[in-house]
Protein backbone atom coordinates (compact mmCIF):
# COMPACT_ATOMS: atom_id res chain seq x y z
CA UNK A 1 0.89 48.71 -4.19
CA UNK A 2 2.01 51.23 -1.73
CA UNK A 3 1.40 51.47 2.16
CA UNK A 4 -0.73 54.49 1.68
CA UNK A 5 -2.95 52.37 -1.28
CA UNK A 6 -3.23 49.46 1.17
CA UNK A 7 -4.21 51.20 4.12
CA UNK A 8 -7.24 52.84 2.49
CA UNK A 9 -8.83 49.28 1.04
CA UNK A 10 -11.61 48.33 2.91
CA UNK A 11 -13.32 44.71 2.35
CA UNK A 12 -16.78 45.07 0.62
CA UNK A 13 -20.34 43.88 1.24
CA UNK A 14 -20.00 41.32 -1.38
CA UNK A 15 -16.74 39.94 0.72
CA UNK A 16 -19.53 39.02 3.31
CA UNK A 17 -22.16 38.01 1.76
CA UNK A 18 -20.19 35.34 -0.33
CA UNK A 19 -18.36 34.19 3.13
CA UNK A 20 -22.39 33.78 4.53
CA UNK A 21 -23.28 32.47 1.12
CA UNK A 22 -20.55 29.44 1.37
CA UNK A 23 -20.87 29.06 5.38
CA UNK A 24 -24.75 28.18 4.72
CA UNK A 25 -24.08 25.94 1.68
CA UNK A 26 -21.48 24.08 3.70
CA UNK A 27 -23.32 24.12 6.67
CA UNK A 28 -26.90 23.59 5.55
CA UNK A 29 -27.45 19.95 6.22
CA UNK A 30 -26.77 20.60 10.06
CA UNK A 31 -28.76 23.28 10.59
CA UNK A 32 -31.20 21.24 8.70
CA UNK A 33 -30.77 18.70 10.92
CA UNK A 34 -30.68 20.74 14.01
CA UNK A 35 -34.22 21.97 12.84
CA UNK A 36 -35.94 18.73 12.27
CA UNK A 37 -34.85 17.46 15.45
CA UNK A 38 -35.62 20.66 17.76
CA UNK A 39 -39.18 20.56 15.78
CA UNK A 40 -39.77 16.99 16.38
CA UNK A 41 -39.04 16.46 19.88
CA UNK A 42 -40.98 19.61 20.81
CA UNK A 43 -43.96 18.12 18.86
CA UNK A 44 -43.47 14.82 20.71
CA UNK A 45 -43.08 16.44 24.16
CA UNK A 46 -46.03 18.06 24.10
CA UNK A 47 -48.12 15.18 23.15
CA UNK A 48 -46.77 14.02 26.13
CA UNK A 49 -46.54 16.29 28.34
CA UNK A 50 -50.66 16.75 27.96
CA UNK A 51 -50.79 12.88 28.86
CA UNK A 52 -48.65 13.40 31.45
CA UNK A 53 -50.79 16.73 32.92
CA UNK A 54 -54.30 14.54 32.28
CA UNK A 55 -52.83 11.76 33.86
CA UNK A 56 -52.06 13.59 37.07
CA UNK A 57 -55.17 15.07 37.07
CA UNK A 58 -57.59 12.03 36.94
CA UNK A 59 -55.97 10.93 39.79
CA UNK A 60 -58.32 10.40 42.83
CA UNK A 61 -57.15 10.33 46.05
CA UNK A 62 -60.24 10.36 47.87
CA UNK A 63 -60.58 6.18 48.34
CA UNK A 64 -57.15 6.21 49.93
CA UNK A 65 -58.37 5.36 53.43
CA UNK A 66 -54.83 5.04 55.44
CA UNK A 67 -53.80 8.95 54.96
CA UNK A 68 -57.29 10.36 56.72
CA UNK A 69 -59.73 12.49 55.30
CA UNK A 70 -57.47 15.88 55.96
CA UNK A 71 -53.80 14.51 54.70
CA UNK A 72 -56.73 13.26 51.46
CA UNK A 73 -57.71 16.65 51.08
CA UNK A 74 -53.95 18.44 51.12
CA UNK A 75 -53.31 15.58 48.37
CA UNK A 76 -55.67 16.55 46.17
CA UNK A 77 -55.17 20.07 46.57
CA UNK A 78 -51.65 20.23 45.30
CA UNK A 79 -51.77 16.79 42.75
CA UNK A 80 -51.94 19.70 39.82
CA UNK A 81 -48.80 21.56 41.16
CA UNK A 82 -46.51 18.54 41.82
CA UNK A 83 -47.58 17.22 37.81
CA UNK A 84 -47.19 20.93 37.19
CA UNK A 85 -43.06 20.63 38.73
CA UNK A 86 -42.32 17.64 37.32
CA UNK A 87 -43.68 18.20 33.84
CA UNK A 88 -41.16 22.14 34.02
CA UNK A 89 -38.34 19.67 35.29
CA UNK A 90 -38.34 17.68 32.81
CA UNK A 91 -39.09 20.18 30.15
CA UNK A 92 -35.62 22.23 31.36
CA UNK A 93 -34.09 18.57 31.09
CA UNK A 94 -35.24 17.64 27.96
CA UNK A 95 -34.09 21.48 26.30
CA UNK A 96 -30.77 20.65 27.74
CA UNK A 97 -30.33 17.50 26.38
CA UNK A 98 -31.62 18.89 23.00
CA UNK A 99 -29.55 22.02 23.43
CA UNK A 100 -26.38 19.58 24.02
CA UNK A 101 -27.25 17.64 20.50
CA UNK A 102 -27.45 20.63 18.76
CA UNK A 103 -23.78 22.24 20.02
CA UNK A 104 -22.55 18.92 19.19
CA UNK A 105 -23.91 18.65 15.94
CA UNK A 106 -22.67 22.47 15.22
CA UNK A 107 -19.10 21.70 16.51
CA UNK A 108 -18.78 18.80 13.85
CA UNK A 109 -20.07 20.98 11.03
CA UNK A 110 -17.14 23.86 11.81
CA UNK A 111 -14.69 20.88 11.47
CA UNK A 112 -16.17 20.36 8.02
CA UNK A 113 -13.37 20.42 5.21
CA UNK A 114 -14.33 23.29 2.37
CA UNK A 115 -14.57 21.75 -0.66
CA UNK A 116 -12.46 22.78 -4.25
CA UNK A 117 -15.38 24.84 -5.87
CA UNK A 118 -16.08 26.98 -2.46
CA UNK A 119 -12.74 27.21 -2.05
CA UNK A 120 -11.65 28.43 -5.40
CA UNK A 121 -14.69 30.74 -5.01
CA UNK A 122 -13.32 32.52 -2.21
CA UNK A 123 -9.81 32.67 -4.20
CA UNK A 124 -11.01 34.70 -6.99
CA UNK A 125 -14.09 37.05 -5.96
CA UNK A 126 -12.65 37.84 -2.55
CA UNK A 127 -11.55 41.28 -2.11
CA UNK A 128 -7.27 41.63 -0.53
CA UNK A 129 -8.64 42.65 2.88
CA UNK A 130 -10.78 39.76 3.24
CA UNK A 131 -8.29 37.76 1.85
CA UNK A 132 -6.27 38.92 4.86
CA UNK A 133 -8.58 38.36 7.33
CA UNK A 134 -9.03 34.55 6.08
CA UNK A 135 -5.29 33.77 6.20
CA UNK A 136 -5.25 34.79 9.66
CA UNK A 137 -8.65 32.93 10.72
CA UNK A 138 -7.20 30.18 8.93
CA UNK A 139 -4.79 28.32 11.84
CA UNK A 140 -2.70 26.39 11.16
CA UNK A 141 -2.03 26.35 7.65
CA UNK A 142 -0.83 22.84 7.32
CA UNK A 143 -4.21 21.57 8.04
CA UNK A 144 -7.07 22.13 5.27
CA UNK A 145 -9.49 25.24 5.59
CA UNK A 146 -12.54 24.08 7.44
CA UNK A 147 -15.97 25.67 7.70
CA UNK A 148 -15.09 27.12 11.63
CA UNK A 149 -12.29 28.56 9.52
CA UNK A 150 -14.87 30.48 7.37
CA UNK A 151 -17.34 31.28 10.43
CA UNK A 152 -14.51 32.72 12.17
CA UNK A 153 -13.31 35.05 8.84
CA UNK A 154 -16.58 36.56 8.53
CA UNK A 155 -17.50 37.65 12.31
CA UNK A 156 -13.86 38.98 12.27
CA UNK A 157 -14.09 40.96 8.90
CA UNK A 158 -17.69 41.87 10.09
CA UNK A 159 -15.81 42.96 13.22
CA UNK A 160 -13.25 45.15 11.69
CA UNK A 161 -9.74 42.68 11.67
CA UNK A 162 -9.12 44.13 8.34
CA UNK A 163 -8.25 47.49 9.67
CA UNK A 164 -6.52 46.05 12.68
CA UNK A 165 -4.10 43.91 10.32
CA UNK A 166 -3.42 46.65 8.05
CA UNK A 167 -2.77 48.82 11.23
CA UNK A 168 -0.46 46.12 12.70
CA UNK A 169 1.40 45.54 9.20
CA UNK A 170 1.31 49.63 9.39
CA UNK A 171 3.15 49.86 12.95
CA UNK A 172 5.48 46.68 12.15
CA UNK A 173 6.90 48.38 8.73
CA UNK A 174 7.48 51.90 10.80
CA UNK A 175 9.56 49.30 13.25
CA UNK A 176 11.38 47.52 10.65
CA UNK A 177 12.08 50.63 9.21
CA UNK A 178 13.38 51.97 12.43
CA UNK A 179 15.38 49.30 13.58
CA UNK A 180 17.25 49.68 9.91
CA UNK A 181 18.34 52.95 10.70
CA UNK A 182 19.60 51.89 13.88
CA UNK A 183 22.33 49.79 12.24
């Protein structure tokens, strides 16, 4: 193939749908996961977080004789806002602490191995420039391709790094060609 026959391949549609096709397969039990637990803790929250908000509010302050009829009063007045705070704090804790699982269970999945079939997949229907694009998400190549391998290869060929290697493998032939003619 010539320079001029390389440079005006572009990778297809199909290159990126089969990349999404494989990431989900390979990925599906975590974001499985991820779902369950995000659903379940938000159902259990808010269970209690509406025990929580009716507990604060049956308090009664109002046989507390040692604070005085006026401190009483200011008590009872704000109770709903201080349940109100705590309840938001430890909503923002609990979505962090969820939020934290979640990353962490994401961050294992990219370190998944891709197994024979995907891989041999990706070996035969994938289109030169795409093929491209995985060699160079795919660092270093002594280690097996993993799934952050993949995720990486198809926001870069959705991003244009085909063009930009064929560009750079473009510039580097005019300046091996150059330095030739020097000597």
């Amino acid at each position: 193939m010539t320079m001029n026959q390389e440079t005006t391949q572009t990778p297809s549609r199909q290159d990126t749908a089969l990349l999404r096709k494989i990431v989900l397969k390979l990925t599906a039990t975590a974001n499985i996961t991820c779902a369950v637990l995000v659903v379940l803790v938000a159902l259990v929250w808010y269970d209690l977080l509406n025990r929580l908000l009716a507990f604060g509010n049956g308090l009664d302050y109002a046989g507390n004789r040692l604070m005085g009829a006026e401190a009483t009063a200011l008590v009872q007045r704000y109770n709903p806002y201080f349940w109100g705070v705590l309840v938001a704090l430890c909503t923002i804790l609990l979505a962090w602490w969820v939020y934290l699982i979640v990353r962490a269970i994401h961050r294992r999945s990219r370190l998944k191995l891709v197994d024979a079939h995907s891989f041999s997949q990706l070996a035969e229907q994938l289109s030169a420039p795409a093929l491209d694009v995985l060699l160079w998400a795919w660092q270093p190549h002594d280690e097996p391709l993993r799934v952050g391998d993949l995720q990486l290869a198809r926001a870069e060929l959705s991003g244009g790094r085909a063009a930009r290697l064929q560009q750079a493998a473009q510039q580097l032939a005019v300046l091996q060609n150059a330095r030739q003619r020097e000597h």
